[in-house]
Protein backbone atom coordinates (compact mmCIF):
# COMPACT_ATOMS: atom_id res chain seq x y z
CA UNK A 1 11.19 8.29 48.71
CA UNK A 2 8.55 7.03 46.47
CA UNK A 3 9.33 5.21 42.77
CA UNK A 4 6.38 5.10 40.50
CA UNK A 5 5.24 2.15 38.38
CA UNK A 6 7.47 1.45 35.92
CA UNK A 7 4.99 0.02 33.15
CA UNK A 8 1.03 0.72 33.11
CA UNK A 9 -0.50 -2.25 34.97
CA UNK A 10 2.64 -3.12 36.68
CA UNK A 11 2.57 -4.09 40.59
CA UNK A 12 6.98 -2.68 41.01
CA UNK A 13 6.19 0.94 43.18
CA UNK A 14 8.23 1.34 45.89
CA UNK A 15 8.42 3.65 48.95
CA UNK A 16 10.13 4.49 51.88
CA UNK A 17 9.10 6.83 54.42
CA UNK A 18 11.65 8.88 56.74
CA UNK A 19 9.59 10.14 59.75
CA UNK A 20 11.09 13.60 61.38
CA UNK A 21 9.58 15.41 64.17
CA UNK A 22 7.94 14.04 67.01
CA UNK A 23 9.55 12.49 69.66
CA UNK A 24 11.35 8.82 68.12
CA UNK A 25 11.33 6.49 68.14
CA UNK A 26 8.42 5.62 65.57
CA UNK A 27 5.92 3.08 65.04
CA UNK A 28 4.20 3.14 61.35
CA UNK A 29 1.10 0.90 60.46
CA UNK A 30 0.36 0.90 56.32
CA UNK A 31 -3.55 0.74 56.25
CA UNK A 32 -5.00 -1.75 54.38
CA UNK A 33 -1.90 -3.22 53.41
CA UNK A 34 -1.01 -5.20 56.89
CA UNK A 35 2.80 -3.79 56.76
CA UNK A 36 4.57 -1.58 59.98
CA UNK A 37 7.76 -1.71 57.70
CA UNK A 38 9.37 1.47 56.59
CA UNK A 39 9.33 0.72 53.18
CA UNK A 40 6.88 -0.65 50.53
CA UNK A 41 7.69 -2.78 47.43
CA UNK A 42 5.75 -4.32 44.45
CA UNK A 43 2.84 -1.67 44.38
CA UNK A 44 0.42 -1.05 42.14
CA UNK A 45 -0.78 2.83 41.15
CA UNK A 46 -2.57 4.24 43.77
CA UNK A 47 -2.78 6.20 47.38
CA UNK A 48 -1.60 4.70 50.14
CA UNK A 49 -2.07 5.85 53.73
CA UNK A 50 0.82 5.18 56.94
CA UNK A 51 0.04 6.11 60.04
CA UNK A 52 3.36 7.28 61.82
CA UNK A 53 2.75 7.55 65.98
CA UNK A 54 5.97 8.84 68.23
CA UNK A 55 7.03 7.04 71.47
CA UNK A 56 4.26 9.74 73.21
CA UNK A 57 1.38 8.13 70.63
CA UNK A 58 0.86 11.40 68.82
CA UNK A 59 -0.09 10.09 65.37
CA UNK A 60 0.24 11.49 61.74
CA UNK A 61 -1.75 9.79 58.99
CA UNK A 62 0.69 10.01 55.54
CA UNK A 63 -0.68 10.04 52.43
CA UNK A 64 1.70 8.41 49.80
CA UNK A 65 0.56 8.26 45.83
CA UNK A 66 2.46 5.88 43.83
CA UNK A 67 1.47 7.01 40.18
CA UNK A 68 1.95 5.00 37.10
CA UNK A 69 2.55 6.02 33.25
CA UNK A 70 -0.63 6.05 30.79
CA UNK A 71 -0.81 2.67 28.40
CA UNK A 72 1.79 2.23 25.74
CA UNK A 73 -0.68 1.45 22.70
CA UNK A 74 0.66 0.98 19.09
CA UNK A 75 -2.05 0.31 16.65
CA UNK A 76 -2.14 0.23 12.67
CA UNK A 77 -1.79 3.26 10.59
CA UNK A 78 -4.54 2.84 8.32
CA UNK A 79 -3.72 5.86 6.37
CA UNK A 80 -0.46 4.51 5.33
CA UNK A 81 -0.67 0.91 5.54
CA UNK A 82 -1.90 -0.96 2.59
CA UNK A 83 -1.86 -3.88 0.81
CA UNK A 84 0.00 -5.00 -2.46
CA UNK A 85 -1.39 -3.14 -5.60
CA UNK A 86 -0.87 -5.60 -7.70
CA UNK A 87 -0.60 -9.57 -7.66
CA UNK A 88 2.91 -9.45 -8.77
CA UNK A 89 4.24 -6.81 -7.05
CA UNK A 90 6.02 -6.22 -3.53
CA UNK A 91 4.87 -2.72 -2.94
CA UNK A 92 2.95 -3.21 0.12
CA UNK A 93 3.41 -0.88 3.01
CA UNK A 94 2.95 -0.86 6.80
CA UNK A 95 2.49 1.75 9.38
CA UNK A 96 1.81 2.43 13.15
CA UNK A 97 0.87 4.94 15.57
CA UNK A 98 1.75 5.46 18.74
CA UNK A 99 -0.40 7.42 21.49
CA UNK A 100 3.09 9.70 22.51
CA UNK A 101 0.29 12.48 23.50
CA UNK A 102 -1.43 10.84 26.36
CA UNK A 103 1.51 10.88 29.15
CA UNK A 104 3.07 7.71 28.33
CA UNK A 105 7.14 7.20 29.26
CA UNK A 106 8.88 8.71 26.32
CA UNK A 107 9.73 6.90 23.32
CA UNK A 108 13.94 7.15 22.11
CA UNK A 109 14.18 7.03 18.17
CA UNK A 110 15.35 3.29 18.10
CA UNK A 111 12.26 2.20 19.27
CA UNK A 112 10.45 -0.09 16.83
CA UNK A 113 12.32 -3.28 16.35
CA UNK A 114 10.67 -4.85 13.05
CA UNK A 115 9.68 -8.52 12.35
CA UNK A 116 12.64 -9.63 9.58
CA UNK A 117 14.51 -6.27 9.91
CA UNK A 118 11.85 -4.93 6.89
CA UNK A 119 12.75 -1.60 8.52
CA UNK A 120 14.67 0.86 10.55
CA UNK A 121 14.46 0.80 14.29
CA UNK A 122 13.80 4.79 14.49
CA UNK A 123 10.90 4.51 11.73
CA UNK A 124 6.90 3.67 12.20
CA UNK A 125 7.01 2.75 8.47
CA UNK A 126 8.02 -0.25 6.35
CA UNK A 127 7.47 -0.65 2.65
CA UNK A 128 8.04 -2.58 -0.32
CA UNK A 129 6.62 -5.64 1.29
CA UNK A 130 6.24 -8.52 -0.38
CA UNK A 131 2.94 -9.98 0.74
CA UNK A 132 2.74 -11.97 4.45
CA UNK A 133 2.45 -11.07 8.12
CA UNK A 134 4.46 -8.74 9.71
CA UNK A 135 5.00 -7.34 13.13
CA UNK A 136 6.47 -4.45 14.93
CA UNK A 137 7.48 -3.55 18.89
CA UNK A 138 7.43 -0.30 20.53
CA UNK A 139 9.76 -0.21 23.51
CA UNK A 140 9.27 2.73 25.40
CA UNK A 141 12.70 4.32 27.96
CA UNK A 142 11.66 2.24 30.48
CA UNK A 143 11.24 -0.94 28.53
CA UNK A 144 7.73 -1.05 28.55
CA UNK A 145 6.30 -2.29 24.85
CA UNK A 146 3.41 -2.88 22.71
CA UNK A 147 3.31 -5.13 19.48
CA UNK A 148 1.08 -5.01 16.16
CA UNK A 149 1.39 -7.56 13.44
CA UNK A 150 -0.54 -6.08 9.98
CA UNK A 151 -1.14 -8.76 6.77
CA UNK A 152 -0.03 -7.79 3.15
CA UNK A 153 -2.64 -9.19 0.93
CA UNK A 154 -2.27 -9.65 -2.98
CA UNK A 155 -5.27 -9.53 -4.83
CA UNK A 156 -6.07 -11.32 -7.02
CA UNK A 157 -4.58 -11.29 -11.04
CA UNK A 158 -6.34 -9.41 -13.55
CA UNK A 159 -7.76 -11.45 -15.96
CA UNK A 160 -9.79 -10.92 -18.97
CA UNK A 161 -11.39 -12.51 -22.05
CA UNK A 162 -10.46 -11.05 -25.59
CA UNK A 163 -13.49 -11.61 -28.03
CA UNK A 164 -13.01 -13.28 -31.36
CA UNK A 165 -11.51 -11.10 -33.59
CA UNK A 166 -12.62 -11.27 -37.36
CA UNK A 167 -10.13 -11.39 -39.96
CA UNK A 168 -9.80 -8.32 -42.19
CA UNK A 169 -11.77 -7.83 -44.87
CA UNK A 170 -8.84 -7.20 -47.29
CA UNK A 171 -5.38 -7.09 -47.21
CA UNK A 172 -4.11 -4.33 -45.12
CA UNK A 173 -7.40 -3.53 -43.62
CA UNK A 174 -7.82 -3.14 -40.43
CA UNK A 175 -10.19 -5.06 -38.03
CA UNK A 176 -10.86 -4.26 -34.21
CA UNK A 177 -10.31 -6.06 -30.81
CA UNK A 178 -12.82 -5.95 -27.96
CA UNK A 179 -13.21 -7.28 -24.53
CA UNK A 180 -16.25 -7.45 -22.49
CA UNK A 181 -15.38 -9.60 -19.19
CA UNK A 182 -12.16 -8.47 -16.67
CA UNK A 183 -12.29 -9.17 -13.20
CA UNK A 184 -9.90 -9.38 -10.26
CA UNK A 185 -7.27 -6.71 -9.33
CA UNK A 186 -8.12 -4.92 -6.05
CA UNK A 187 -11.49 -3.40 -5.15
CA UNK A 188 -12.22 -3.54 -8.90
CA UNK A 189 -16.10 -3.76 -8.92
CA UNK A 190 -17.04 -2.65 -12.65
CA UNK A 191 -16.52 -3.29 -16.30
CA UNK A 192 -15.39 0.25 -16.15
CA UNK A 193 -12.51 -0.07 -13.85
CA UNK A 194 -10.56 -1.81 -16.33
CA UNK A 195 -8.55 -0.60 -19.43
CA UNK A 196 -6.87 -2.19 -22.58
CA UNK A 197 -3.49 -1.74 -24.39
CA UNK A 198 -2.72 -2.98 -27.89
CA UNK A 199 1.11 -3.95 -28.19
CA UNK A 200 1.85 -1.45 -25.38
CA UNK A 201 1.28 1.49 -27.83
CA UNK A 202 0.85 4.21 -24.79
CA UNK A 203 -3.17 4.32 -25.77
CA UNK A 204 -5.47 2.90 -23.09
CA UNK A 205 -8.89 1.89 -24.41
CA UNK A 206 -12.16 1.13 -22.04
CA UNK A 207 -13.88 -2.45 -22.08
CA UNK A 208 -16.51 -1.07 -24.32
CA UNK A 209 -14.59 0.86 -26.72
CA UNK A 210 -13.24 -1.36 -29.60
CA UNK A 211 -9.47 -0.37 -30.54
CA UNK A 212 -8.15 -0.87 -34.18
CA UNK A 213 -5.74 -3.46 -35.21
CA UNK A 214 -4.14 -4.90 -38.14
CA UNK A 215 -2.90 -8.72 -39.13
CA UNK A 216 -0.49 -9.83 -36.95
CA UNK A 217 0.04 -11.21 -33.44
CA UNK A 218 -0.66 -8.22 -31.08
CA UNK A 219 0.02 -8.14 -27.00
CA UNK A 220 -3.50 -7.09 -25.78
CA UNK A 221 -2.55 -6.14 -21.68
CA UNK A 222 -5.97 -5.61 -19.42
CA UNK A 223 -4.59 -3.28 -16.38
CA UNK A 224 -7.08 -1.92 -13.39
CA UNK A 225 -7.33 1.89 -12.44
């Protein structure tokens, strides 16, 4: 009888050998190992070799394998995983993959148990995170696991600098807004990643591109792509 390793790396293989034929009683030596037991316990993957001699010391050499499942590995899903896409918002998201293709013990569908409960225990995904550290666990049938923690970043807010606006020239003329500095957001590295709004009127308006407006308080809103 021979029980493999429950866990990759593990030292818990067992085995027990039956002898038949031959005249008994037996005699077993384990080479290498020091044991003329029967049975083996707390082994590690690999061959080992008995030699089984009869009471007329005619010996068999016994080859036993004790094999072991591949590595559980659960690593970031970059694809999916991202951080927050704006500083005020909780619309990060977090993924993982697990290597179910390379003869690991198989995985039931409650398998991930998430940091905070920020998802189900039969999904790989979380989302609408709020930015912070968060980890997952990937326990296999046998209870073997893996664990990957991901960060939620926020960048940074958007900020921008109207230019001085000039009055109108007359009343009910119009005069024109501009701005020519924005930075922050995420991976914003140009002038021309940002846009303007004037009182939310629908029309966005590049950096360089002055819009119209009229006396009057406006709501000038800088947003990245």
């Amino acid at each position: 009888v021979v029980e493999a390793v429950t866990c990759f790396g593990m030292a818990d293989g067992k085995v027990k050998l039956t002898p038949g034929g031959g005249t008994p009683p037996f005699s077993i030596n384990w080479q290498g190992v020091g044991s003329t037991q029967d049975s083996l316990s707390n082994l590690q993957a690999g061959t080992y070799t008995a030699v089984i001699t009869d009471s007329r010391n005619c010996p068999k050499n016994q080859e036993i394998e004790i094999k072991e499942p591949a590595e559980l590995r659960a690593e970031v899903d970059q694809s999916f995983s991202r951080p927050s896409t704006c500083s005020n918002t909780n619309d990060g998201r977090f993924g993982i993959k697990v290597n179910t293709d390379e003869g690991i013990n198989p995985i039931p569908d409650d398998a991930f148990t998430w940091s905070g409960g920020i998802s189900r225990p039969n999904s790989p995904f979380a989302e609408n995170l709020s930015p912070g550290t968060y980890s997952v666990t990937v326990t296999d049938t046998k209870n073997c696991t893996d664990s990957v923690s991901y960060t939620v970043i926020a960048p940074p807010p958007v900020i921008g600098i109207v230019n001085p606006v000039d009055e109108p020239r007359c009343f009910g003329d119009a005069t024109t807004v501009t701005i020519d500095t924005a930075y922050g957001g995420l991976d914003n590295d140009n002038l021309t990643d940002f846009t303007f709004t004037v009182d939310n009127n629908g029309i966005s308006f590049p950096l360089n591109q002055a819009a119209n407006i009229f006396a009057g308080q406006h709501i000038i809103i800088i947003e990245d792509q």
